[in-house]
Protein backbone atom coordinates (compact mmCIF):
# COMPACT_ATOMS: atom_id res chain seq x y z
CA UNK A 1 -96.71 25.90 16.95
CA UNK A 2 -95.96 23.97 20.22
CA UNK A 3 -96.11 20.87 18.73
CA UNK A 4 -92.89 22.07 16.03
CA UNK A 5 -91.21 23.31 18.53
CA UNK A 6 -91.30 20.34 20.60
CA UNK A 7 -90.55 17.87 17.33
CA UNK A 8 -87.46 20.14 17.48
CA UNK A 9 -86.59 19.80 20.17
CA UNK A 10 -86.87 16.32 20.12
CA UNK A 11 -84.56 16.31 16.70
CA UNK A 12 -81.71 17.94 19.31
CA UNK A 13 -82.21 15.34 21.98
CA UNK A 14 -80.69 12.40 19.57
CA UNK A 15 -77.46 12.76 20.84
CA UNK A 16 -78.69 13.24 24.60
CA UNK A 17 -81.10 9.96 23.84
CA UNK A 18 -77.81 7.89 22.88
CA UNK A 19 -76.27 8.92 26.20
CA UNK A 20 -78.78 7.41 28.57
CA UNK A 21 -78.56 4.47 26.40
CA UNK A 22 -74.94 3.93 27.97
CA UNK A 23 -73.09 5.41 24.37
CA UNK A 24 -70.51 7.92 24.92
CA UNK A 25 -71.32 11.27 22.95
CA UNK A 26 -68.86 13.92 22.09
CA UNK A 27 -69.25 17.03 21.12
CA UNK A 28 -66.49 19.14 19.14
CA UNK A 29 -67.23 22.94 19.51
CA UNK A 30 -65.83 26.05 18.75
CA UNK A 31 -66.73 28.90 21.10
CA UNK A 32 -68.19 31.89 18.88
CA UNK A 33 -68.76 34.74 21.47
CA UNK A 34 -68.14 35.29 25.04
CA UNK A 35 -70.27 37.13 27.18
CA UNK A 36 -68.92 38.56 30.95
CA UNK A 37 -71.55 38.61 33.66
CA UNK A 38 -71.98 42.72 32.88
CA UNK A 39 -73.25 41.81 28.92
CA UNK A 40 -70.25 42.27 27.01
CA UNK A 41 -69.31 40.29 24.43
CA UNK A 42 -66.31 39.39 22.57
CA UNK A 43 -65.56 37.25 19.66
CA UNK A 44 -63.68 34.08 20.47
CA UNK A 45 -62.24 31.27 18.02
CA UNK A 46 -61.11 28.89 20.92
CA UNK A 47 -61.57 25.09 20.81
CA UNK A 48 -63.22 22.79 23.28
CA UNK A 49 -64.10 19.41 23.24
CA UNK A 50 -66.94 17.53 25.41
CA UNK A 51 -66.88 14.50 26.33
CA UNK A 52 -69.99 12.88 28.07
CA UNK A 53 -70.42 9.86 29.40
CA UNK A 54 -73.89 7.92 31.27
CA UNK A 55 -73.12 7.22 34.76
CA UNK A 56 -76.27 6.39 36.74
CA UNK A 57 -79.65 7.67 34.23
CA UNK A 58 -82.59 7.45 34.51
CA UNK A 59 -85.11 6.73 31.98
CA UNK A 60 -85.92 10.29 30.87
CA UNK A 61 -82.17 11.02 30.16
CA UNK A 62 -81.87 12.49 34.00
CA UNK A 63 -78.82 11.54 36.33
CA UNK A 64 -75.33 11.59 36.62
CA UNK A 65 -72.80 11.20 33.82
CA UNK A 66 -68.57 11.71 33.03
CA UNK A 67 -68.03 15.31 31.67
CA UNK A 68 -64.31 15.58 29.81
CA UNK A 69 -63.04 18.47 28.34
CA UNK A 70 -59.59 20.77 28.59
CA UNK A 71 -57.75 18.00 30.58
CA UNK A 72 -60.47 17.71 33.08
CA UNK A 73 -63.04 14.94 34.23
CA UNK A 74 -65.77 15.63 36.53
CA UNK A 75 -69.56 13.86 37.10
CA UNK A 76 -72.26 16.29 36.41
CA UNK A 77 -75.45 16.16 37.04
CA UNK A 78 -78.53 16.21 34.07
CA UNK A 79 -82.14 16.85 35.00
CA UNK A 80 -83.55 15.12 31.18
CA UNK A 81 -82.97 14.41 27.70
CA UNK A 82 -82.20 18.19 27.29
CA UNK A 83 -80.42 19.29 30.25
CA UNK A 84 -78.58 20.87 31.39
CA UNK A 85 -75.68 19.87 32.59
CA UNK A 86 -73.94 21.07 35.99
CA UNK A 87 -71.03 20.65 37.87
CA UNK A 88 -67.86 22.38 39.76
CA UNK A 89 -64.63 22.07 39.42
CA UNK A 90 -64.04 23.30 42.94
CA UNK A 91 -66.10 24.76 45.22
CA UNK A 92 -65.70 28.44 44.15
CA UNK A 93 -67.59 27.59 40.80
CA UNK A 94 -70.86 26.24 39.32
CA UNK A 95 -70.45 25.07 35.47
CA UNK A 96 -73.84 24.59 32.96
CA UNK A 97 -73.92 23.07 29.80
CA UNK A 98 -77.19 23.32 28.03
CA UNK A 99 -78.35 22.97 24.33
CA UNK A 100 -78.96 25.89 22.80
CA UNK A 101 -79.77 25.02 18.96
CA UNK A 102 -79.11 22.13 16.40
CA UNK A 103 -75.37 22.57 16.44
CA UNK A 104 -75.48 25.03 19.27
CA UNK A 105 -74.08 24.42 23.58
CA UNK A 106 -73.96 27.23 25.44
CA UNK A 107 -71.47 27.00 28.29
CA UNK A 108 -72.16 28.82 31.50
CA UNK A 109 -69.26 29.69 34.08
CA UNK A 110 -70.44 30.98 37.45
CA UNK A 111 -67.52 31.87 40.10
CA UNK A 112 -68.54 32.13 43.98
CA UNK A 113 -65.59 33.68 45.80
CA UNK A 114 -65.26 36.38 47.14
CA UNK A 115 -65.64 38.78 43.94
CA UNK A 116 -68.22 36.57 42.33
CA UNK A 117 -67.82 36.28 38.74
CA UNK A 118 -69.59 34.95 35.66
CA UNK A 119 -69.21 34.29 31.57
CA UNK A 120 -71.24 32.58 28.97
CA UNK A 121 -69.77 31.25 26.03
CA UNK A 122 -71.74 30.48 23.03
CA UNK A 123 -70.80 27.37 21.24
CA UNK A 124 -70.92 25.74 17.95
CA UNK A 125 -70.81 21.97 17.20
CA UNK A 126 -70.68 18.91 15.73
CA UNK A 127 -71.05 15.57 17.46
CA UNK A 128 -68.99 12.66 17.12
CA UNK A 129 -70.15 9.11 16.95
């Protein structure tokens, strides 16, 4: 059973693989549902496109790469071939990015003020060449 899962696994990684090869991978995605930090959920139709692109990697797919989506480019931070992602846009915020199926993201948003604050959108995809 391990042993599918991880050949899975490894099936989503083939985008994540091209990127610490040096290609640039993009990822088209509709956000399905978002969740608030409380649980509740709404249906969402919104577009967003990401755009990632190898920085400094390593040779399991773990480093620092270009993140571009909604008019904004940041360098996050990937621990392997699977993720995730992280990075802020400021300092009041933590942002994730992590697989979370064959045409699946799921998009973390954690805000550190004062009131902290958090959502999770669920994400489908295609990727681009």
């Amino acid at each position: 059973m391990m042993r599918c899962f991880f050949i899975a696994v490894m099936l989503l990684a083939g985008p994540c693989i091209a990127l610490a090869e040096g290609a640039r991978t993009v990822f088209d995605c509709t956000i399905v549902t978002t969740c608030d930090g409380g649980g509740v959920c709404v249906p969402d139709n919104a577009a967003v496109t990401f755009t990632l692109t190898p920085l400094d990697v390593g040779r399991h797919g773990e480093g620092t790469y270009t993140i571009t989506y909604q008019g904004n480019e940041v360098t996050a931070t990937n621990f392997g071939w699977l993720g995730p992602w992280v990075w802020s846009l400021d300092t009041d915020d933590i942002q994730t990015l992590l697989l979370g199926g064959p045409h699946a993201l799921v998009w973390h948003h954690l805000l550190i003020g004062e009131t902290p604050a958090s959502a999770t959108d669920f994400l489908t995809c295609t990727d681009q060449p």
